[in-house]
Protein backbone atom coordinates (compact mmCIF):
# COMPACT_ATOMS: atom_id res chain seq x y z
CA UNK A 1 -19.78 -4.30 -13.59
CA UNK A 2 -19.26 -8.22 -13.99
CA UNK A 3 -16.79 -7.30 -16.22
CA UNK A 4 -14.59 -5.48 -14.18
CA UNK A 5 -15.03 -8.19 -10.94
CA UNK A 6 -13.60 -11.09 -13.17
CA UNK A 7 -10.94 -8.67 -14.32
CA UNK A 8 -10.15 -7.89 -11.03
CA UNK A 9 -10.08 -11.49 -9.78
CA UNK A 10 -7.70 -12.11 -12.60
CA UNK A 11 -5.74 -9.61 -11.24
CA UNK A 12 -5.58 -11.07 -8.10
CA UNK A 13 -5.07 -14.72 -9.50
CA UNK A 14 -1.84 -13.11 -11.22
CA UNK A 15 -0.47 -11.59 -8.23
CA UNK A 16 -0.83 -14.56 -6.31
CA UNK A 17 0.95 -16.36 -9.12
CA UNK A 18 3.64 -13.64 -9.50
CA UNK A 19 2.80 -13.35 -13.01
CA UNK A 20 3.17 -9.73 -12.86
CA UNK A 21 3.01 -9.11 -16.49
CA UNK A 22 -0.20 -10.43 -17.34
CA UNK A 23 -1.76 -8.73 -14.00
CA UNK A 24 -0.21 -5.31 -15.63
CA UNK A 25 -2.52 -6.56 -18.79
CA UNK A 26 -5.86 -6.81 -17.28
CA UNK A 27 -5.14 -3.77 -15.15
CA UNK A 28 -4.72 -2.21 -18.43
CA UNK A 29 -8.01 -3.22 -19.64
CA UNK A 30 -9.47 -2.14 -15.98
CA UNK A 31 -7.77 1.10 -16.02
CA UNK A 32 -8.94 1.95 -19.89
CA UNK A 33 -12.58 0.43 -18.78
CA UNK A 34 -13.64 2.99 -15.92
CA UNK A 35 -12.74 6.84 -14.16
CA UNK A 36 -9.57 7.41 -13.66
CA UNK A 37 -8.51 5.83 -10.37
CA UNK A 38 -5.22 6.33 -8.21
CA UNK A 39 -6.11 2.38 -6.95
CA UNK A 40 -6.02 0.91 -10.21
CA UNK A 41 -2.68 2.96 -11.44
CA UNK A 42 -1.17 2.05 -7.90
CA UNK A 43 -1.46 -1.50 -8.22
CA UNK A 44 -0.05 -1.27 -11.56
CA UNK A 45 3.17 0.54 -9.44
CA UNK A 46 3.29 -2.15 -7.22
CA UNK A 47 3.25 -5.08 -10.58
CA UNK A 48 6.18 -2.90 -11.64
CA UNK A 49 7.73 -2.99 -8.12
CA UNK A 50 7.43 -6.57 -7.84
CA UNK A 51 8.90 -7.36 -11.09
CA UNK A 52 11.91 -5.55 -10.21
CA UNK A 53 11.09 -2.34 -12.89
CA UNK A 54 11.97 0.31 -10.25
CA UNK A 55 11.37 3.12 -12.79
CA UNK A 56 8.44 2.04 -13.91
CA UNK A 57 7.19 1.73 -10.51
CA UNK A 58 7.89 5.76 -9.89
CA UNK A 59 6.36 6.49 -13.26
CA UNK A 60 3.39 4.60 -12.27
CA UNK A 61 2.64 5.64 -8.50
CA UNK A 62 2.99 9.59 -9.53
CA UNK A 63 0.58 9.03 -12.29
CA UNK A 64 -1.75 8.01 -9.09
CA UNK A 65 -0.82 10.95 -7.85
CA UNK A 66 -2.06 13.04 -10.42
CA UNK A 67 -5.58 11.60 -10.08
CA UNK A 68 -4.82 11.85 -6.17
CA UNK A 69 -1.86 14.28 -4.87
CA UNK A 70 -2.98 12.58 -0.99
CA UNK A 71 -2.90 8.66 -2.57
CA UNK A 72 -0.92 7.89 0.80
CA UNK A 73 -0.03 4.24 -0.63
CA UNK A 74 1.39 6.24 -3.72
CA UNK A 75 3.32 8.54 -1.63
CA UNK A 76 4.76 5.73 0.69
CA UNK A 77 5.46 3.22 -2.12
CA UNK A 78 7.29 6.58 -3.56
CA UNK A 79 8.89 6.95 -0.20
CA UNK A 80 10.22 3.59 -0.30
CA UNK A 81 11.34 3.24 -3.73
CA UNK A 82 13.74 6.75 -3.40
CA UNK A 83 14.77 5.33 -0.09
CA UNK A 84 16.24 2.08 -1.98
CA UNK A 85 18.03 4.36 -4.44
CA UNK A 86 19.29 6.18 -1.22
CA UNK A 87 17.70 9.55 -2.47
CA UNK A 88 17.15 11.15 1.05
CA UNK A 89 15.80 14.49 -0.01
CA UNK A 90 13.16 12.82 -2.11
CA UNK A 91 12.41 10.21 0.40
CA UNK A 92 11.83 12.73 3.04
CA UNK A 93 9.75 15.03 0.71
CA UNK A 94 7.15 11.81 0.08
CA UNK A 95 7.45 10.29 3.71
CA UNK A 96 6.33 13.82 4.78
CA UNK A 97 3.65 13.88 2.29
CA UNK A 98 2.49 10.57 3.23
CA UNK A 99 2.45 11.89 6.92
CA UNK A 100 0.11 14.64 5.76
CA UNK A 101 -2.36 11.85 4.63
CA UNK A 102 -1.94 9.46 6.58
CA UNK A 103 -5.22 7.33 6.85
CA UNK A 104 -7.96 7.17 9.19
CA UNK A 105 -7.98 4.10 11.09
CA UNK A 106 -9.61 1.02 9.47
CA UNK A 107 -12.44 -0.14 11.68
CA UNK A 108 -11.74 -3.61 12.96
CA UNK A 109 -14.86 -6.53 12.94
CA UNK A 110 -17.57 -6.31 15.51
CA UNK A 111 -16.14 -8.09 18.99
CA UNK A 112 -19.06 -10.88 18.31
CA UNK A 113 -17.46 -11.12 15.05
CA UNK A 114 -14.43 -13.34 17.00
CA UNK A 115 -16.87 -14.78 19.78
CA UNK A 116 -19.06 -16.60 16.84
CA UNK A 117 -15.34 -17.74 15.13
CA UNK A 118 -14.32 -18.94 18.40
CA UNK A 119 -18.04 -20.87 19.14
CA UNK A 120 -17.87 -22.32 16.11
CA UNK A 121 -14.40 -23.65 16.12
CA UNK A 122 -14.81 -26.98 16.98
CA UNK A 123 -15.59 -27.11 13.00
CA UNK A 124 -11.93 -28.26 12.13
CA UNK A 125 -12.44 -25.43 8.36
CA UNK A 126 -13.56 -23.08 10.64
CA UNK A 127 -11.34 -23.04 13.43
CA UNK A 128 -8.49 -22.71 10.99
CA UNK A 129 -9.90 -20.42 9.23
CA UNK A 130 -10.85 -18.66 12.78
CA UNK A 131 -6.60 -18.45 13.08
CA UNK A 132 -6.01 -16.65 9.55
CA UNK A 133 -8.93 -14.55 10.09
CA UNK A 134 -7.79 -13.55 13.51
CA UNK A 135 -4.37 -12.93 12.98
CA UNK A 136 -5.09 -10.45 9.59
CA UNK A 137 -8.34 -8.94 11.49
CA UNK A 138 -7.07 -8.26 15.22
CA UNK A 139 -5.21 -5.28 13.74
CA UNK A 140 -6.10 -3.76 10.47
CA UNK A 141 -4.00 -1.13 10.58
CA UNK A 142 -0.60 -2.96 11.71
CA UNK A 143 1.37 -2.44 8.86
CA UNK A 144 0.21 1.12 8.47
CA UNK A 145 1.03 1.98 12.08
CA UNK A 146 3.92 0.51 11.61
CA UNK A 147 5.31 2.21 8.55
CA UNK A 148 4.30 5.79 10.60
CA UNK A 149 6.75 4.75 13.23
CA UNK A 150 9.20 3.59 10.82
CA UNK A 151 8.44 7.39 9.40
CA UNK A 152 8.58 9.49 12.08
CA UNK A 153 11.84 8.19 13.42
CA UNK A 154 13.09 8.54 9.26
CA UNK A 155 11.94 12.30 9.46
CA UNK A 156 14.06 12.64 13.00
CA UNK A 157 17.09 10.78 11.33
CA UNK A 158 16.86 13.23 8.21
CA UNK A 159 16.91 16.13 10.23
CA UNK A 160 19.19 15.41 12.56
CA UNK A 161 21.84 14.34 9.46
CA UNK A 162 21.31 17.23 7.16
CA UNK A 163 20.22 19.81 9.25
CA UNK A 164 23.01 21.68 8.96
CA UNK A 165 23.55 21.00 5.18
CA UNK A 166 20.03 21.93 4.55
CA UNK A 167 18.58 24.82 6.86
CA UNK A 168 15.96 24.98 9.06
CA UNK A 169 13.78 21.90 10.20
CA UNK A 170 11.16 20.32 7.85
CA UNK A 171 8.15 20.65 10.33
């Protein structure tokens, strides 16, 4: 169990670095030392993203999906990367996947969570730290809701383009 924390704080080290090829290393070793797990594969998707290996990338986050067919960051990182190679039918097929798993909402801290930050402020560590904390913790889900906008309106776009080409609606 140590093990795997260091390995994964390697990880983390390396991403922060953008040393994308070692991170794809100890991921590697992760992946090899526990049950297979869509997290693990899809960070190893995003590595590959990051480093510019598009294909790799694909191969990666539908090998998540074949531990998890609903891995909704699999299906939206899938999504995304068809998008960029402007394949619309595939896009549409994993944004409305991803829309079929979308997420629950994250819980956000406790409201006294923010009140003890704010109290304890006048610590000059703290009250920056207060600031980052605040601005990543206010909204867990941002990103997420956005990208489900971003979705929906992509579905409505699709439809309305290729409708014609294409049959009926996707809903």
């Amino acid at each position: 169990m140590m093990f795997e924390f260091k390995l994964h704080m390697k990880v983390a080290r390396c991403i922060a670095r953008k040393d994308y090829a070692r991170a794809l290393e100890y991921l590697d070793q992760i992946r090899a030392s526990e049950e297979p797990n869509p997290y693990t594969v899809y960070m190893m998707a995003k590595c590959h993203e990051w480093s510019g290996d598009t294909e790799s990338a694909m191969s990666a986050a539908k090998e998540a999906l074949s531990i998890d067919n609903g891995h909704f960051e699999s299906l939206k990182l899938l999504a995304n990367l068809y998008l960029a190679k402007k394949d619309y039918k595939k896009t549409t097929e994993y944004v409305q996947a991803a829309l079929n798993n979308y997420p629950e909402p994250v819980p956000g801290p406790p409201r006294f969570f923010f009140w003890l930050l704010r109290v304890l402020s006048f610590i000059p560590a703290i009250g920056k730290l207060g600031e980052a904390v605040r601005d990543d913790l206010e909204d867990p889900d941002k990103d997420t809701k956005s990208w489900f906008k971003w979705a929906k309106k992509y579905i409505e776009w699709y439809e309305d383009e290729y409708r014609e080409k294409t049959g009926p609606t996707l809903h």
